[in-house]
Protein backbone atom coordinates (compact mmCIF):
# COMPACT_ATOMS: atom_id res chain seq x y z
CA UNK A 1 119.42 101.79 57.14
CA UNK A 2 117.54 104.84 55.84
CA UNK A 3 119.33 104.84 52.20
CA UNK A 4 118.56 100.99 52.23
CA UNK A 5 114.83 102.13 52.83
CA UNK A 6 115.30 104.79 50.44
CA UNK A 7 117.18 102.90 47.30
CA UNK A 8 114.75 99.55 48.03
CA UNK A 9 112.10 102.15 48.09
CA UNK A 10 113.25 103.74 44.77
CA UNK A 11 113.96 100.43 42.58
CA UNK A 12 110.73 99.03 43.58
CA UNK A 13 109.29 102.05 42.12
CA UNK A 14 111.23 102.19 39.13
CA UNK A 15 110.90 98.64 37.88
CA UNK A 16 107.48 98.94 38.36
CA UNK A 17 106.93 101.95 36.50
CA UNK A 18 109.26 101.15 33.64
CA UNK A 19 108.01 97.55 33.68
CA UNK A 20 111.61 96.51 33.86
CA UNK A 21 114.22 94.91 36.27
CA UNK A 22 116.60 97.45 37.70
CA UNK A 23 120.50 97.44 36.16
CA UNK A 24 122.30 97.29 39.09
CA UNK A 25 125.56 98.04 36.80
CA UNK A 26 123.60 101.44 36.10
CA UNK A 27 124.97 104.54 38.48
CA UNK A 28 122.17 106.13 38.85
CA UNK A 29 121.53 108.29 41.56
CA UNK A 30 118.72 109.31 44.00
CA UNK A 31 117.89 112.74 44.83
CA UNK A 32 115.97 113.08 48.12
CA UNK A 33 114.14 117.09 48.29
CA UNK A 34 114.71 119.05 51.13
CA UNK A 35 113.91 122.87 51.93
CA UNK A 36 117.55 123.95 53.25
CA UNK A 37 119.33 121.45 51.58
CA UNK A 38 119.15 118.78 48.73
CA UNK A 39 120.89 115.02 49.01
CA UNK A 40 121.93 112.39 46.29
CA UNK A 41 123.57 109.41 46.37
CA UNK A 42 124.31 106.78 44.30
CA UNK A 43 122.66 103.87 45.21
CA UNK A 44 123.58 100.68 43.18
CA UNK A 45 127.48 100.89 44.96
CA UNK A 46 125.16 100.83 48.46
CA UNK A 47 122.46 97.81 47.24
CA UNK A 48 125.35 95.62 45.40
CA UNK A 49 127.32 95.51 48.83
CA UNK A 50 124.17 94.60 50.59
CA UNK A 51 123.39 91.97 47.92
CA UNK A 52 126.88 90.58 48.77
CA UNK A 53 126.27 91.06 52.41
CA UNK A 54 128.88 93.37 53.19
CA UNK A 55 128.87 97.18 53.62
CA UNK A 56 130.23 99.64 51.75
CA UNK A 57 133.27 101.41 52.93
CA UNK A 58 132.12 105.05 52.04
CA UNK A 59 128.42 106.27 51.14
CA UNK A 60 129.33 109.00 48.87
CA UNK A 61 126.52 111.65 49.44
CA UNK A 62 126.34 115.13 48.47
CA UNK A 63 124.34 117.71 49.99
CA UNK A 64 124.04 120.76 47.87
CA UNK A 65 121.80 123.90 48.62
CA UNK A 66 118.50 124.17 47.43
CA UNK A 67 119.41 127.94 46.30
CA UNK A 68 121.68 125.97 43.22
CA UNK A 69 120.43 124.97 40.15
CA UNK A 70 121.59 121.34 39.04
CA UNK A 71 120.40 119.17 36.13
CA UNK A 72 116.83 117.29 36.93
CA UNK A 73 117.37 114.34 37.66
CA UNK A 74 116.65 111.46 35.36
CA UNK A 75 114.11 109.00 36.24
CA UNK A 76 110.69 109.55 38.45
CA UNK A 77 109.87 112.48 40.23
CA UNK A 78 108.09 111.25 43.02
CA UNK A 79 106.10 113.88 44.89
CA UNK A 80 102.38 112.75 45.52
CA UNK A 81 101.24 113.38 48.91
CA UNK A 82 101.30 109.30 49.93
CA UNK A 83 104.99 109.65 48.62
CA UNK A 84 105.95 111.89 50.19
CA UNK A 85 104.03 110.52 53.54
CA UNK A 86 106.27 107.47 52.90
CA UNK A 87 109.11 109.26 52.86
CA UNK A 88 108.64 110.98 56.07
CA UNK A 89 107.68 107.45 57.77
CA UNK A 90 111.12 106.23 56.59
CA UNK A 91 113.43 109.46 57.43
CA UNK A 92 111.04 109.91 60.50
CA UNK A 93 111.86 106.65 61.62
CA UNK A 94 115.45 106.49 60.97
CA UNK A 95 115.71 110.06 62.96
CA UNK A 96 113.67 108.82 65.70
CA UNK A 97 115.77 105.62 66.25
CA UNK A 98 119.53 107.45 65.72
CA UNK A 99 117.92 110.30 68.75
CA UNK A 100 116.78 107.55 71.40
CA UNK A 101 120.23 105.80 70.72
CA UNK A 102 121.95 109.02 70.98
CA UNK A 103 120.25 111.33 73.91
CA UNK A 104 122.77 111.10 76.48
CA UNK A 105 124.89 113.42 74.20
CA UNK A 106 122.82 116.79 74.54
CA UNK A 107 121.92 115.83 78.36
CA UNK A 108 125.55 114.79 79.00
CA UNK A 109 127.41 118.61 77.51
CA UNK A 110 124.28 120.63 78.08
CA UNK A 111 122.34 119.44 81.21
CA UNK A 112 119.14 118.21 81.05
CA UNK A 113 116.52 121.05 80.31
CA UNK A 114 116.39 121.57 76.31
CA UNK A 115 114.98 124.98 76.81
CA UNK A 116 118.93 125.43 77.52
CA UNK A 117 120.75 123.58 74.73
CA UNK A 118 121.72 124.94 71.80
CA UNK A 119 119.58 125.53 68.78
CA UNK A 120 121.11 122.52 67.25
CA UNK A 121 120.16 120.13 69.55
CA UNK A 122 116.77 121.83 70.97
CA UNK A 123 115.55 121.80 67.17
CA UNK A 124 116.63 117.96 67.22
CA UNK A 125 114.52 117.11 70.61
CA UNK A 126 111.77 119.37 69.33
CA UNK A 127 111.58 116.83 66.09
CA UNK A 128 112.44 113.93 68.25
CA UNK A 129 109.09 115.03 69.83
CA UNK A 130 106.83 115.65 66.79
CA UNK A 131 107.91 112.12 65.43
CA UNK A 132 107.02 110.95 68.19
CA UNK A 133 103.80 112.34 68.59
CA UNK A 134 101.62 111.75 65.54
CA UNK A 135 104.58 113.48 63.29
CA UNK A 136 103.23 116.66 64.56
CA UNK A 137 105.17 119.57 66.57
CA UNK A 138 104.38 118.96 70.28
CA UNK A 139 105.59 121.87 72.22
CA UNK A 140 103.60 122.23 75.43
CA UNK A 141 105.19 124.94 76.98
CA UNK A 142 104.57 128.62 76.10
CA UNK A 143 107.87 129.76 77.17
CA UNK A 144 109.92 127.09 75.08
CA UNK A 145 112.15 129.61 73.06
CA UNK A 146 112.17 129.38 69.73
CA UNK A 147 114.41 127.34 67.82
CA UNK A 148 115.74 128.33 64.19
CA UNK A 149 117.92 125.28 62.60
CA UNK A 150 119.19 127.19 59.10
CA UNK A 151 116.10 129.20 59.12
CA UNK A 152 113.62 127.48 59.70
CA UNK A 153 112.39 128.69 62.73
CA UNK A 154 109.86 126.46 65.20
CA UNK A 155 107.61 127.67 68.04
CA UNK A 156 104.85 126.76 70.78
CA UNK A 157 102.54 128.39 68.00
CA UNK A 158 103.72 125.86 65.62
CA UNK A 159 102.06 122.76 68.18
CA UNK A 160 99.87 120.40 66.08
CA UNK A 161 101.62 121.38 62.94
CA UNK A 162 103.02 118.36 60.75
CA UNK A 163 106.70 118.61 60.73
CA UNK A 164 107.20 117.09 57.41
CA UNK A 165 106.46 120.16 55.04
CA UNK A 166 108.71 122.03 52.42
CA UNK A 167 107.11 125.32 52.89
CA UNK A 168 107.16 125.52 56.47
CA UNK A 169 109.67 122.95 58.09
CA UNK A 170 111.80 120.58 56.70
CA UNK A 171 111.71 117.62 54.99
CA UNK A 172 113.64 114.47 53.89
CA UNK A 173 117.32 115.57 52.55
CA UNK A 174 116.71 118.25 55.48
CA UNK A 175 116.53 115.43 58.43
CA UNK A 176 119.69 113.60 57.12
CA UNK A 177 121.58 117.24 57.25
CA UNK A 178 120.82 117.51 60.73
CA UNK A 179 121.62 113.97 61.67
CA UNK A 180 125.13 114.68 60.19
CA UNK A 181 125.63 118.16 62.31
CA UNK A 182 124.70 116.17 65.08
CA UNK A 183 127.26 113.46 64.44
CA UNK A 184 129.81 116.67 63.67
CA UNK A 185 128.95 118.42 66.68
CA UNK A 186 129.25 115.35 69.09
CA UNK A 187 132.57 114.61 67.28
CA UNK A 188 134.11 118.13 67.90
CA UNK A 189 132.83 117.67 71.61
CA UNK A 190 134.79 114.24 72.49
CA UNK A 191 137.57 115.30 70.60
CA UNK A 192 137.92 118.06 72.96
């Protein structure tokens, strides 16, 4: 649902700017920022099989690092700040509903205090939280260890802090890497 979001979000955007329908039989691709990581995907293959009201039988994204160069991307740059607030509702919103279907996972392997889970899943809860809560870090509890997810390190100092921020946190290709660890890590757990 959150590349639907994303590609609807992205034609709507490009016809208007260009004044022009999209070409669905274009491959373009869209690039979605992150700090740690950056994602792109080509999104006609994903909005023709939705058209047709199938699914597509692979997505195929690539994350790459944000320490490699690669060609800009043609098309808009999108990065105003109501943008890039849209962007956060969408991915925020996506991560929030994939957590609440998914929180028996950490609870189940790790117990249910995530002061004890691993940084993987306390940096999940911890942005389960701050979507949660006006999109803002909500960590109540002094003695909450901190929690580093690829470096990117959060803390009780870091309370009231928006979560969606490229210098400081993460932000949109970021959230869709960690949904995909999470998937990995529950995967390597039942197959155990």
């Amino acid at each position: 649902m959150l590349f639907i979001g994303l590609a609807a979000f992205y034609e709507a955007t490009q016809a208007f700017s260009s004044r022009r329908a999209p070409n669905p039989a274009a491959e373009e691709t869209l690039r979605l920022g992150g700090r740690v990581v950056h994602l792109e995907f080509p999104h006609h293959p994903l909005m023709r099989a939705v058209v047709a009201d199938s699914w597509p039988q692979q997505l195929p994204a690539r994350f790459w690092p944000v320490s490699v160069s690669i060609a800009p991307a043609s098309g808009l740059t999108l990065q105003s700040a109501d943008v890039v607030t849209i962007v956060s509702q969408l991915v925020g919103t996506a991560f929030l509903k994939y957590y609440e279907r998914n929180k028996q996972r950490p609870t189940a392997a790790y117990g249910t205090q995530p002061k004890a889970w691993p940084p993987l899943w306390r940096f999940a809860w911890l942005l389960r939280n701050a979507i949660a809560h006006g999109d803002r870090w909500a960590i109540s509890d002094p003695s909450f260890p901190a929690t580093d997810w690829h470096g990117v390190s959060v803390t009780s100092a870091d309370s009231g802090q928006a979560w969606f921020d490229a210098q400081r946190y993460i932000v949109g290709a970021d959230v869709v890497l960690l949904l995909e660890e999470l998937d990995a890590d529950a995967a390597a757990r039942s197959s155990r």
